[in-house]
Protein backbone atom coordinates (compact mmCIF):
# COMPACT_ATOMS: atom_id res chain seq x y z
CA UNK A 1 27.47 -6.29 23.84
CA UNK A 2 25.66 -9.44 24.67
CA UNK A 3 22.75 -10.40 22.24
CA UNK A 4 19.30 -9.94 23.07
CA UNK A 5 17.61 -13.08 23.31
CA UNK A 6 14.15 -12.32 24.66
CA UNK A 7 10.98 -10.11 22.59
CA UNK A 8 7.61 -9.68 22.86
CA UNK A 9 7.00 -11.17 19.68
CA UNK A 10 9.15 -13.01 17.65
CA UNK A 11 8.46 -13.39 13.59
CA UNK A 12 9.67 -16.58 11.90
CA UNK A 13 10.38 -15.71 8.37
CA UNK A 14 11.61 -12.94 6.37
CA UNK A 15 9.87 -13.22 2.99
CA UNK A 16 6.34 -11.80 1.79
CA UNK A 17 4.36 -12.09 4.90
CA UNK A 18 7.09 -11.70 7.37
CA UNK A 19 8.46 -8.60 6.47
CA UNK A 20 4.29 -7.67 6.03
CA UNK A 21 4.13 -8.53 9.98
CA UNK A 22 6.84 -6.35 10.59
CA UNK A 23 4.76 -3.43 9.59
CA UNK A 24 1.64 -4.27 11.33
CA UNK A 25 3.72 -4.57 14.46
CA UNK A 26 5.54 -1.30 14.18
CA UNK A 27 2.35 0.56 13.38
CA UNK A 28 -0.24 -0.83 15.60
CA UNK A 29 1.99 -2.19 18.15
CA UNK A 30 4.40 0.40 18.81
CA UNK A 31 6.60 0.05 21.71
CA UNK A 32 6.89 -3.93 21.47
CA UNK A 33 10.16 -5.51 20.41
CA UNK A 34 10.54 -8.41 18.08
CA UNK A 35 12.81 -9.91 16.06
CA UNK A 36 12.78 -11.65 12.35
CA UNK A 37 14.54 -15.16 12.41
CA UNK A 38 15.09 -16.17 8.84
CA UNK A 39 16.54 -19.52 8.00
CA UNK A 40 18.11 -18.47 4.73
CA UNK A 41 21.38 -16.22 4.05
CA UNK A 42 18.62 -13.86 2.31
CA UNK A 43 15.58 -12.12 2.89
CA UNK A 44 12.23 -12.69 -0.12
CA UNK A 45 11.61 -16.05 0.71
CA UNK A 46 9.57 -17.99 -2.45
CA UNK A 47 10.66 -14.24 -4.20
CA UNK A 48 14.63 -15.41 -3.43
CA UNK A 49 14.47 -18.82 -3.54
CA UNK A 50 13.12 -19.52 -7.28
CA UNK A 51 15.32 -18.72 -9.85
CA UNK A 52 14.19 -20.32 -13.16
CA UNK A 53 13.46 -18.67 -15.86
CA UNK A 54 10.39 -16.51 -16.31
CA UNK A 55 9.58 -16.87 -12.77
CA UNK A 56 6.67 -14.23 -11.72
CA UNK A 57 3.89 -14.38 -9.80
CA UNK A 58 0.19 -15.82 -11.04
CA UNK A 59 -1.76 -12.97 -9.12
CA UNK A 60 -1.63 -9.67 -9.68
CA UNK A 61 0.10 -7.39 -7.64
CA UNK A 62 -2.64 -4.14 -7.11
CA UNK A 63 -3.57 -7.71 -4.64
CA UNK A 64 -0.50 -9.16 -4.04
CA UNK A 65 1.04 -6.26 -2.59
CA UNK A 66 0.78 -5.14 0.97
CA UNK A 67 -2.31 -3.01 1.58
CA UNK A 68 -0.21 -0.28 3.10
CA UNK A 69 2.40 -0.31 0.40
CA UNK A 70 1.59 0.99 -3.66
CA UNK A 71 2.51 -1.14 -6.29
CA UNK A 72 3.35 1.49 -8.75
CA UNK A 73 5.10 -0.40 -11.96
CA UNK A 74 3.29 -0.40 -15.30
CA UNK A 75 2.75 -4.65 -14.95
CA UNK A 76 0.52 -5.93 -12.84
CA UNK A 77 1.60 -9.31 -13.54
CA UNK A 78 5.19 -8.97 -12.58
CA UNK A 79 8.33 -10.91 -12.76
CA UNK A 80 10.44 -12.37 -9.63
CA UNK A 81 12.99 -9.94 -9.02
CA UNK A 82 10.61 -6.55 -9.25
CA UNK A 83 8.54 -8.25 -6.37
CA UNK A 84 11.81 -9.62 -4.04
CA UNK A 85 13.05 -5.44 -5.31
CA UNK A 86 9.44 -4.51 -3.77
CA UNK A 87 10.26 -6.60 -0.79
CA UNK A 88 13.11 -5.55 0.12
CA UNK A 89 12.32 -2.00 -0.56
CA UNK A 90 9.54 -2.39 1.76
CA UNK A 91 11.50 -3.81 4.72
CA UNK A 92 14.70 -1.13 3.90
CA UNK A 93 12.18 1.88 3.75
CA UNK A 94 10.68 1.08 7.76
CA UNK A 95 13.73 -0.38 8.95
CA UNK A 96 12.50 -3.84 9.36
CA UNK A 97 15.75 -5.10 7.29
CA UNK A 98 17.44 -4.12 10.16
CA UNK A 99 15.47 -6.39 12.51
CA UNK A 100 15.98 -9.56 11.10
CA UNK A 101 18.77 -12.42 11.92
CA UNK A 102 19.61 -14.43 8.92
CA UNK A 103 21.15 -17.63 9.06
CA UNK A 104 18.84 -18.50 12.19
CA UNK A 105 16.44 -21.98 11.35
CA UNK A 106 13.80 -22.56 13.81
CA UNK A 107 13.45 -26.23 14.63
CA UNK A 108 11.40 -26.29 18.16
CA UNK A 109 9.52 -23.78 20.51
CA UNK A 110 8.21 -25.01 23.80
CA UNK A 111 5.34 -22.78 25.73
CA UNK A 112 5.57 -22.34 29.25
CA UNK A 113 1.81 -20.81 30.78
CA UNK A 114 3.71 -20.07 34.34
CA UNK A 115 5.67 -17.78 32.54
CA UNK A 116 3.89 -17.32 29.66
CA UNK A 117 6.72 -17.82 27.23
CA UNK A 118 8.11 -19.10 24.42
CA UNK A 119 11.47 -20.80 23.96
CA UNK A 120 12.41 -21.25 20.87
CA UNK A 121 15.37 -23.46 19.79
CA UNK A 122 17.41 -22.66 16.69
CA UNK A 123 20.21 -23.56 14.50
CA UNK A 124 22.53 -21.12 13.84
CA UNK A 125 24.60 -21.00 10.34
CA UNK A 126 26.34 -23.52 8.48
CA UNK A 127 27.63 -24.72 11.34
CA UNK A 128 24.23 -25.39 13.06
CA UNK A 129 25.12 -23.57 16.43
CA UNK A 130 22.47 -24.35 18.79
CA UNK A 131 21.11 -20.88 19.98
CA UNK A 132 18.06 -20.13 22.15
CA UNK A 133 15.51 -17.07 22.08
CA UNK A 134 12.24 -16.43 24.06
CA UNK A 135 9.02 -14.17 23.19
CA UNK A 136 5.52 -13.49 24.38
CA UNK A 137 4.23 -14.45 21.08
CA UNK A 138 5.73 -16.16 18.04
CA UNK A 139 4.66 -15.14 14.66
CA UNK A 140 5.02 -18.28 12.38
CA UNK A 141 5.79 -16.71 8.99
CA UNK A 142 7.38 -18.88 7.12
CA UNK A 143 4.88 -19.90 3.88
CA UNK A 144 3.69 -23.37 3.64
CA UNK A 145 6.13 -25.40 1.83
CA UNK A 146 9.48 -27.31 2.28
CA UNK A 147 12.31 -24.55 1.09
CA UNK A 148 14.54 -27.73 1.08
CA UNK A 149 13.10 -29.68 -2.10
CA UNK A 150 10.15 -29.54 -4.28
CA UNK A 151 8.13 -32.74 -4.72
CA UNK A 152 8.94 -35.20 -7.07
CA UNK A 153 7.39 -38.27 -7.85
CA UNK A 154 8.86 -42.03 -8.86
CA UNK A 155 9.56 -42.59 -12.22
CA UNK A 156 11.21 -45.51 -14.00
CA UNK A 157 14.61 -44.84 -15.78
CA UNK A 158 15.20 -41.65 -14.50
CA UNK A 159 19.32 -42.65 -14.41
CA UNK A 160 19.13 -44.04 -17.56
CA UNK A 161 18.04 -40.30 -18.93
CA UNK A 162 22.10 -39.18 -20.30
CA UNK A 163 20.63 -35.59 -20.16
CA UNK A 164 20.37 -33.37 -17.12
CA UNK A 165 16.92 -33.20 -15.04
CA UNK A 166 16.18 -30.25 -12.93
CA UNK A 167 13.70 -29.09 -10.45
CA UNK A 168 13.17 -25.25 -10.82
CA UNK A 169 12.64 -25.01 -7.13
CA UNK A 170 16.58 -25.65 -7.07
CA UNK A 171 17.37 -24.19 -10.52
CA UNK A 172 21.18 -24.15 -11.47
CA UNK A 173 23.01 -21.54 -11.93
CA UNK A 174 25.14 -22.81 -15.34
CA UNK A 175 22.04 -24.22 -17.13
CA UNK A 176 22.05 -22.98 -20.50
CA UNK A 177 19.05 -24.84 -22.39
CA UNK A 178 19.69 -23.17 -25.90
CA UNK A 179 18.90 -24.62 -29.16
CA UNK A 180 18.43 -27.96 -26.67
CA UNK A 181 15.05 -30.15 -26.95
CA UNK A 182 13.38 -29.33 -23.58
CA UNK A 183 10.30 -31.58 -21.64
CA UNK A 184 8.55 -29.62 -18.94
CA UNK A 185 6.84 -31.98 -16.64
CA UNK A 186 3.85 -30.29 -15.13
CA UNK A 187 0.48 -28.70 -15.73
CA UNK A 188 0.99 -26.05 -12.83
CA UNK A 189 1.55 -21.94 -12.69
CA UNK A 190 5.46 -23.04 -12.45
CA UNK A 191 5.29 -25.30 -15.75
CA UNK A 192 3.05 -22.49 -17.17
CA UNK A 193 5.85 -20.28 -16.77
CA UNK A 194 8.31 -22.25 -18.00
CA UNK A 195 7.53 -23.17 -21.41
CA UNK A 196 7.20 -19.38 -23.03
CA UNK A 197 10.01 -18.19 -21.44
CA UNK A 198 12.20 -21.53 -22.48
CA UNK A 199 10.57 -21.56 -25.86
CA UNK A 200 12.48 -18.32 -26.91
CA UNK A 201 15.60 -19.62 -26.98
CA UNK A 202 15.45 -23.73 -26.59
CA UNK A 203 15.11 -25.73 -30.01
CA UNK A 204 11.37 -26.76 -28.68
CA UNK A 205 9.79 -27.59 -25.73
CA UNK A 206 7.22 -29.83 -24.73
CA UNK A 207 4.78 -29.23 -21.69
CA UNK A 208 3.99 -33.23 -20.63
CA UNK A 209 0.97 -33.31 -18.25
CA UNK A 210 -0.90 -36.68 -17.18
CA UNK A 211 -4.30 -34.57 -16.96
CA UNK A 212 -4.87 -30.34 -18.18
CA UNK A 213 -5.50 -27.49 -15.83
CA UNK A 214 -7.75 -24.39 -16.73
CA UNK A 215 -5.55 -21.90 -18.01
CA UNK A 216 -6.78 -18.38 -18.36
CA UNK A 217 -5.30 -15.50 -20.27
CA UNK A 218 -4.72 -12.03 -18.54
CA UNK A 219 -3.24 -8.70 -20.26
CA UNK A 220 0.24 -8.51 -17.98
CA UNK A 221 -0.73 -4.29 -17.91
CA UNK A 222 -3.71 -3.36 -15.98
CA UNK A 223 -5.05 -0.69 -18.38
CA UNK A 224 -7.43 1.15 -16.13
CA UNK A 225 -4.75 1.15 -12.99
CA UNK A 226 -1.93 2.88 -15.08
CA UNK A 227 -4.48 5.31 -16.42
CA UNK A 228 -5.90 5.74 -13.15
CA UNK A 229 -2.34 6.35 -11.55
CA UNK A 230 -1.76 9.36 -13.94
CA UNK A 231 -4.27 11.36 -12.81
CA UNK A 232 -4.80 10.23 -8.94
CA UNK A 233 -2.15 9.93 -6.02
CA UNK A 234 -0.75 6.91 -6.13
CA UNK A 235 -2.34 5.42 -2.89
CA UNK A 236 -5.95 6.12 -4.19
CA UNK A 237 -5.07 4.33 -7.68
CA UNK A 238 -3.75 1.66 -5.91
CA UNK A 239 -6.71 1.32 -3.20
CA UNK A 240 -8.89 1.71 -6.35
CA UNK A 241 -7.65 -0.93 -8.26
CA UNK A 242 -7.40 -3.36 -5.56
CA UNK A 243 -10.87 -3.44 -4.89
CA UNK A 244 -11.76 -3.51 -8.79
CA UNK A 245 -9.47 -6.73 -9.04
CA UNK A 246 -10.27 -8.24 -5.92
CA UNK A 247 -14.26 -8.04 -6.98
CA UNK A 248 -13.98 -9.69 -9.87
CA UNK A 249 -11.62 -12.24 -8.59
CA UNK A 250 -14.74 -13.06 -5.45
CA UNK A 251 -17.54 -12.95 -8.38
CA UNK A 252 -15.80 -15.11 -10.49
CA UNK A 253 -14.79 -17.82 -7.99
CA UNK A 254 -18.31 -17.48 -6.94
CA UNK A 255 -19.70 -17.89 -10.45
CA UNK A 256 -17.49 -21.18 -10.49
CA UNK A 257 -18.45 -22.35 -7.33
CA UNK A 258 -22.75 -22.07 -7.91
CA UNK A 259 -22.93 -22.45 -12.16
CA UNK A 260 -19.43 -24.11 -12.86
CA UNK A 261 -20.46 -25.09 -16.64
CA UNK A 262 -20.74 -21.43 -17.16
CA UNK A 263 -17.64 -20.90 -15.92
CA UNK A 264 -15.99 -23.66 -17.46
CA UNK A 265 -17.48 -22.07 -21.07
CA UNK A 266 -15.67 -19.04 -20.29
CA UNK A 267 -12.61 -20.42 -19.65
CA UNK A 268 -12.65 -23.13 -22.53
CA UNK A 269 -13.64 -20.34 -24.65
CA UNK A 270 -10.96 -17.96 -23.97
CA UNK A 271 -8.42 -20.84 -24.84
CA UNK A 272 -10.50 -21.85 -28.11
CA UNK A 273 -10.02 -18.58 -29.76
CA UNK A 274 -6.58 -17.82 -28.77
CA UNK A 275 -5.40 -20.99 -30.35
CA UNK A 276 -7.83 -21.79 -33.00
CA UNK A 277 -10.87 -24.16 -33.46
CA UNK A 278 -8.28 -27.36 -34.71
CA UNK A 279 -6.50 -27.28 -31.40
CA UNK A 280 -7.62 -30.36 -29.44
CA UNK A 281 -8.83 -28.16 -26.62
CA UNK A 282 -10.88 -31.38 -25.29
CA UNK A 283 -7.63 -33.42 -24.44
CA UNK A 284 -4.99 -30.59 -23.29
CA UNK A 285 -6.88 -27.78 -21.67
CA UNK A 286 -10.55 -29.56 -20.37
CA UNK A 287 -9.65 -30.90 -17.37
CA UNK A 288 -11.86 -33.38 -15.24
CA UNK A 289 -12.87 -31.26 -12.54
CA UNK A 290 -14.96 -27.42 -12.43
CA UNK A 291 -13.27 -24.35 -12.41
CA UNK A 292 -11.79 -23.57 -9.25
CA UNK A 293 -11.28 -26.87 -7.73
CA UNK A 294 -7.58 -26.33 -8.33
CA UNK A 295 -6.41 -23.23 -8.81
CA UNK A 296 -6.29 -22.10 -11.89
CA UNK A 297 -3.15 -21.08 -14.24
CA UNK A 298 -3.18 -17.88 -15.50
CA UNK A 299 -0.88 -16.87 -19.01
CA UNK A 300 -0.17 -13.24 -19.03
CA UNK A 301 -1.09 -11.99 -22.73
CA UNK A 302 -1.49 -15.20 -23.33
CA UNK A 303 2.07 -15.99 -24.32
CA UNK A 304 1.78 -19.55 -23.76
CA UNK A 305 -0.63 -19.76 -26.10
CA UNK A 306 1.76 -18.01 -28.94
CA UNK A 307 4.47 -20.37 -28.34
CA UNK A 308 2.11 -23.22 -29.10
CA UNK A 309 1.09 -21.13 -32.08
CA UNK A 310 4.62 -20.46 -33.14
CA UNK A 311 5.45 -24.01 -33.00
CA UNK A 312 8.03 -23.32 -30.61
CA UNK A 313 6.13 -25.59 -27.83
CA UNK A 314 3.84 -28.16 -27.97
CA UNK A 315 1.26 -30.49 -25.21
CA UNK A 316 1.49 -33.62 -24.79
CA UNK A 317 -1.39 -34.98 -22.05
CA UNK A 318 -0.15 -38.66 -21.23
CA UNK A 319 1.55 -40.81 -18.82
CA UNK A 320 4.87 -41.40 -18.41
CA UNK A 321 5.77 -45.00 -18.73
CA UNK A 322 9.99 -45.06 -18.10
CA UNK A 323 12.61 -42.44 -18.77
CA UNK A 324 14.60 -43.67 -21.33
CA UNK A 325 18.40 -42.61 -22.78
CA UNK A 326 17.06 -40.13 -25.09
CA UNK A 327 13.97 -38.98 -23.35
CA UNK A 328 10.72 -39.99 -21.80
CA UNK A 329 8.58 -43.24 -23.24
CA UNK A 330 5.29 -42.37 -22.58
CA UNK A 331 2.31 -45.48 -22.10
CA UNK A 332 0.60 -45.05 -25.33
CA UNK A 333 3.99 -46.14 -26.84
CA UNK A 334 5.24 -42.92 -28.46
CA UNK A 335 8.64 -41.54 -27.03
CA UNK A 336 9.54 -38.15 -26.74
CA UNK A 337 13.21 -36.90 -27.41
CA UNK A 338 14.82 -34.17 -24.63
CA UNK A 339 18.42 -33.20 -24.26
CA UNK A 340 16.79 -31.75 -20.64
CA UNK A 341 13.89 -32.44 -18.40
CA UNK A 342 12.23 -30.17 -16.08
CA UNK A 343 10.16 -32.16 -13.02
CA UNK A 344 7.77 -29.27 -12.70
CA UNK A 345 5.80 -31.40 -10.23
CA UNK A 346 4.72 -29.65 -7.38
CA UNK A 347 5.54 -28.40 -3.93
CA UNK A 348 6.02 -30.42 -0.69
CA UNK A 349 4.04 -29.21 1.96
CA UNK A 350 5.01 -28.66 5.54
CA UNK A 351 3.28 -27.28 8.73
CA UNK A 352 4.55 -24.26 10.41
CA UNK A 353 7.78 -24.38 8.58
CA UNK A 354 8.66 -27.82 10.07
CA UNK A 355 8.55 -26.44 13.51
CA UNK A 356 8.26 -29.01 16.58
CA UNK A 357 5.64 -27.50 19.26
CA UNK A 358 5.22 -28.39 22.65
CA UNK A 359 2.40 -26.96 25.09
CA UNK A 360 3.49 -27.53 28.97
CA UNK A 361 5.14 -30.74 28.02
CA UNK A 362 3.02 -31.97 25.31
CA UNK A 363 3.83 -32.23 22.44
CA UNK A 364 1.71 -30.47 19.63
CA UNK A 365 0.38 -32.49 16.39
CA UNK A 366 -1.23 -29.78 13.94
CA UNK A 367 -3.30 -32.34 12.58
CA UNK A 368 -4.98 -33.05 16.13
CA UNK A 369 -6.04 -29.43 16.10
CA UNK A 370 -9.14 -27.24 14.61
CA UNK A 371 -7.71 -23.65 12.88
CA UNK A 372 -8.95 -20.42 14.11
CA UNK A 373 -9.89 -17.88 11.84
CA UNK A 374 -7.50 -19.20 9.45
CA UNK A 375 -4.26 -18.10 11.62
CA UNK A 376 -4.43 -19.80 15.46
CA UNK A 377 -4.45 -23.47 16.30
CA UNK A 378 -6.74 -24.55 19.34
CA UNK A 379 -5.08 -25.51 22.53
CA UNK A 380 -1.61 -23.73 21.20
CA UNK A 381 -1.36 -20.46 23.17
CA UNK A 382 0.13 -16.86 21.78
CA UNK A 383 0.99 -18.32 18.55
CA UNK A 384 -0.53 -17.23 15.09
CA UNK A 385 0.61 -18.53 11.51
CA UNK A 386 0.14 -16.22 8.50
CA UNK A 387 -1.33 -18.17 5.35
CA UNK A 388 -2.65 -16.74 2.63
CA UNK A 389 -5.70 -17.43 0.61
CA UNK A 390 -5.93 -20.28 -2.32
CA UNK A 391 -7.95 -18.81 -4.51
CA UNK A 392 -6.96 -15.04 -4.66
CA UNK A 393 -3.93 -13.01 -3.94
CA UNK A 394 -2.02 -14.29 -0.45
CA UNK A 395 -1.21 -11.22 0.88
CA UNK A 396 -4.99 -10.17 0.89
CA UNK A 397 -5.24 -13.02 3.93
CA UNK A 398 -2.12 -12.17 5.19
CA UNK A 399 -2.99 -8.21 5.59
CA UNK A 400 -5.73 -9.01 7.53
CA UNK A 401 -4.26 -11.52 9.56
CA UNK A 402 -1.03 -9.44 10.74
CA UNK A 403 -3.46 -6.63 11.75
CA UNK A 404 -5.84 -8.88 13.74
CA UNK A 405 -3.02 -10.46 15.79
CA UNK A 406 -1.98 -6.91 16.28
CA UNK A 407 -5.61 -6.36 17.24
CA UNK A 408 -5.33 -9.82 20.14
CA UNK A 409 -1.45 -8.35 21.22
CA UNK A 410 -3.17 -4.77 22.44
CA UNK A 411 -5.82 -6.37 23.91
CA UNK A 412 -4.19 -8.32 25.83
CA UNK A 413 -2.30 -5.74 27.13
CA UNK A 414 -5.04 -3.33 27.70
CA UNK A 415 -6.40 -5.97 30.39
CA UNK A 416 -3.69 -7.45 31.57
CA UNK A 417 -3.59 -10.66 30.07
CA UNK A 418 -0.38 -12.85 28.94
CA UNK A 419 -2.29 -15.79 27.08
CA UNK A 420 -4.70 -16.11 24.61
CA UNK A 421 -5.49 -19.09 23.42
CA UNK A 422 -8.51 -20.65 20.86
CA UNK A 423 -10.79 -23.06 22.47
CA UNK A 424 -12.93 -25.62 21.42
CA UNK A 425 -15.72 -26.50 23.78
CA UNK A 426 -17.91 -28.04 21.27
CA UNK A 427 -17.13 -31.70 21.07
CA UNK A 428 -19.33 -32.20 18.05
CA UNK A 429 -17.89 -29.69 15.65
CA UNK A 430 -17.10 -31.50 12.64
CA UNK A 431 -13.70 -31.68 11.17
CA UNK A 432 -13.17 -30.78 7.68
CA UNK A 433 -10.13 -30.76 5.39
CA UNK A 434 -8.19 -27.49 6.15
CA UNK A 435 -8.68 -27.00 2.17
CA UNK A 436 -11.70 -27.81 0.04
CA UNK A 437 -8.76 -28.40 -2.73
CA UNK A 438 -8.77 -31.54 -5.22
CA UNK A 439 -5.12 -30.23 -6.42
CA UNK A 440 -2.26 -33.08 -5.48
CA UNK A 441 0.29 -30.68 -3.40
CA UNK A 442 -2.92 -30.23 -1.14
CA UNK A 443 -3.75 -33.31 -1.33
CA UNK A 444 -1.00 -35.31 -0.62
CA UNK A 445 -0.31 -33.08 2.76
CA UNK A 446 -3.88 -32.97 3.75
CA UNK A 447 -3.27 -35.26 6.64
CA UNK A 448 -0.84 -32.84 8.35
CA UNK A 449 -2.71 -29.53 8.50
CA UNK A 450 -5.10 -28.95 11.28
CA UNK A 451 -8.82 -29.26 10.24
CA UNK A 452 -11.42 -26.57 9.98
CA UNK A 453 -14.79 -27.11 11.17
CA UNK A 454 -18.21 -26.67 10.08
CA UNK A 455 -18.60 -22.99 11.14
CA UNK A 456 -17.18 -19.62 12.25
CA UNK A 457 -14.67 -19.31 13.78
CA UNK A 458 -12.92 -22.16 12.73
CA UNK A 459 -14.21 -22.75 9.23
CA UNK A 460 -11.99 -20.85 6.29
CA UNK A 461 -14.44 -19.25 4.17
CA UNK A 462 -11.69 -17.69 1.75
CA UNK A 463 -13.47 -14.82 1.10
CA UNK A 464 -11.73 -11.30 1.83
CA UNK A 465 -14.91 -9.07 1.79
CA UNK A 466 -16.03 -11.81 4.44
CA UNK A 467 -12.67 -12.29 6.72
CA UNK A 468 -12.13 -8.23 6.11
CA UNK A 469 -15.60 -7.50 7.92
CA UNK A 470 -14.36 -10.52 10.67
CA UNK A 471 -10.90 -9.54 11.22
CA UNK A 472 -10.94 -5.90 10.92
CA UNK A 473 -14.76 -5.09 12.99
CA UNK A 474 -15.46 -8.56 14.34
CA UNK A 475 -14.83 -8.83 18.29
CA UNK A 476 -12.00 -10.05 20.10
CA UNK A 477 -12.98 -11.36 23.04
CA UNK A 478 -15.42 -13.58 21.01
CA UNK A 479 -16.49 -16.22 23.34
CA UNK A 480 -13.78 -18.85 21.90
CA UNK A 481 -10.46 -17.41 22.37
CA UNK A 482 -10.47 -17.71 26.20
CA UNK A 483 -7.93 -14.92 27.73
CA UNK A 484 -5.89 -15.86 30.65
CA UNK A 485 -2.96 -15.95 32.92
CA UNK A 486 -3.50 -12.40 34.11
CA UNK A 487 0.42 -10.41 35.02
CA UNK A 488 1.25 -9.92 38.43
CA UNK A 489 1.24 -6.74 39.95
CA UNK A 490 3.52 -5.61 42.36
């Protein structure tokens, strides 16, 4: 049987948010065929990829998880594999697994508006067989950072260093760190992670950071949503909860964003009385910006905090000067000894999964382009991206965002339309960064991301009790996505 090559909507990824579009399209677009084309040998995406130890996820998952879908484990802070097992459950349970092609890398798509297509070019497995799909609209899925390598910066002597050095984006399989002297480079969630977990069984380990991050403690159980669970159905517990957690989160980052010494007292005093009014608090966890600036780390029951208290870990907050044979020389002169080094340093970023776009023969630079609603590009017809928010859960974005392209696809075919596509007709909207983020992944890649402007619809306001009104009530036809290129009849 030859293999369909043509959908109505094609999905480009098969982790988190893919297999969440999946859904969306089977229940509010019923009757339209797509496909999953996922690069990898293996669905999860971030869920499959990372495999060092400890690895879980910094939100909880009453937010995390899909609005449709229960989270029904006792931790709400959970670990790696239960959320790639709640993945995959999810995609086995509604067929979706069944829909995707593995092994299938999208490198180009070209739109055509006479026949208001997409071909998409991709490399098929190992041996990078060039294969060719079309579809109405493509779904770009596939998370916001290079799957390829993490981001590491220069340093001096690094192949002087006779231990190993790792990056736990690409953690190896035979690594066995115990009773070894172990520096975590990093102040992020992943370096966070790290250094508990390590601490149990490595000789010590010491988190090196050239400036702190706020770092927040968080029971891993969710009391009230366990308790709530045994005496409601599960869906209502869930619902529940996820409105409890996702208020606090929005009050919070709004409490940082209008009194942020307030906030920063909070936070600094959480840390103080976990480890004790001798810790120098001022140097490792007081960083130079307010709350919320960078996303902050969170420590579920605050078990970084007890390896520092158990002596099993220690902070350093300095700058690296060279790698040396034994360790890392740092510029104030002191050395520190490691039989391993972990470059917990950060992610690099990439548009649209690396994707090349071209419009009727032109090609497409992100960067050239405002965002819509935080999920279209202007000028690029039929094609959404789903990206979550940066300062709460990203499936809470990414809900919302599958259901409102499901809301454009029925539209469109209500009326007759084959082509949406965002418009600009204001030539003096500003551009701003797509991010208001000081953090140096976002930074770094801020030149490559298309801009938001200064209002609705193109400005992220990464609020989910704002986009939920938006997305989920707010009109389609809103005056800037302009439909066209009506079907024939005959």
């Amino acid at each position: 049987m030859e293999e369909e090559k043509h959908f109505d909507v094609l999905i480009v990824g098969a982790g988190l948010s893919g297999i969440g579009a999946a859904w969306h399209l089977q229940a509010n677009c019923p009757g339209r065929s797509y496909a999953i084309l996922e690069g990898r040998e293996r669905s999860g995406g971030t869920w499959d990829l990372f495999r060092y130890p400890g690895i879980r996820s910094d939100s909880d998952m009453y937010t995390l998880g899909y609005a449709f879908r229960p989270w029904t484990q006792a931790k709400a802070i959970a670990d790696g594999p239960s959320i790639l097992n709640y993945v995959r459950e999810t995609a086995s349970d509604h067929g979706i697994d069944r829909k995707i092609r593995f092994n299938h890398r999208v490198v180009r798509a070209a739109w055509s508006t006479p026949e208001a297509r997409w071909t998409v070019d991709v490399e098929r497995g190992p041996e990078r067989e060039a294969v060719r799909f079309s579809c109405n609209f493509l779904f770009m899925c596939s998370g916001y950072y290079n799957y390829a390598a993490g981001y590491t910066p220069e340093s001096a002597g690094t192949g002087d260093f006779k231990g190993r050095i790792v990056h736990p984006q690409h953690w190896p399989e035979d690594l066995d760190y115990t009773g070894q002297r172990v520096i975590v480079i990093g102040s992020g969630a992943t370096a966070m992670t790290l250094v508990p977990e390590m601490a149990k069984t490595a000789a010590h380990v010491t988190l090196l950071q050239r400036s702190p991050t706020y770092v927040v403690a968080r029971p891993a159980e969710d009391r009230l949503a366990n308790r709530l669970r045994r005496h409601l159905p599960a869906t209502w517990a869930y619902g529940l909860t996820r409105w409890k957690n996702v208020t606090l989160g929005m009050l919070f980052f709004r409490l940082s964003r209008r009194k942020p010494e307030r906030a920063k007292r909070m936070i600094l005093g959480g840390v103080r009385q976990a480890l004790g009014p001798d810790y120098d608090i001022a140097t490792h966890f007081t960083p130079r910006y307010n709350p919320w600036d960078q996303r902050l780390c969170l420590v579920p029951d605050g078990d970084l905090f007890a390896a520092l208290n158990a002596g099993r870990a220690s902070m350093v907050t300095d700058h690296i000067d060279t790698f040396t044979p034994g360790g890392i020389r740092l510029k104030s002169g002191a050395e520190l000894d490691a039989d391993l080094i972990v470059t917990a340093t950060g992610l690099d970023l990439q548009v649209l999964g690396g994707v090349e776009l071209d419009v009727d023969g032109r090609r497409v630079d992100p960067a050239a382009t405002f965002n819509y609603k935080g999920m279209m590009y202007s000028d690029v017809p039929n094609l959404a991206s789903s990206f979550g928010y940066t300062n709460a859960s990203w499936t809470l974005k990414c809900d919302l965002t599958c259901a409102y392209v499901c809301r454009v696809l029925n539209h469109m075919q209500k009326h007759g339309w084959r082509q949406c596509t965002p418009r600009n007709t204001d030539p003096h909207l500003a551009a701003e960064p797509w991010i208001d983020f000081s953090s140096g992944y976002v930074q770094r890649a801020a030149g490559k991301f298309p801009k938001q402007g200064a209002r609705a619809p193109w400005r992220l306001y990464q609020n989910y009790a704002r986009d939920l009104v938006m997305l989920r009530f707010g009109a389609v036809d809103d005056g800037v996505m302009e439909f066209s290129n009506p079907a024939t009849r005959g």
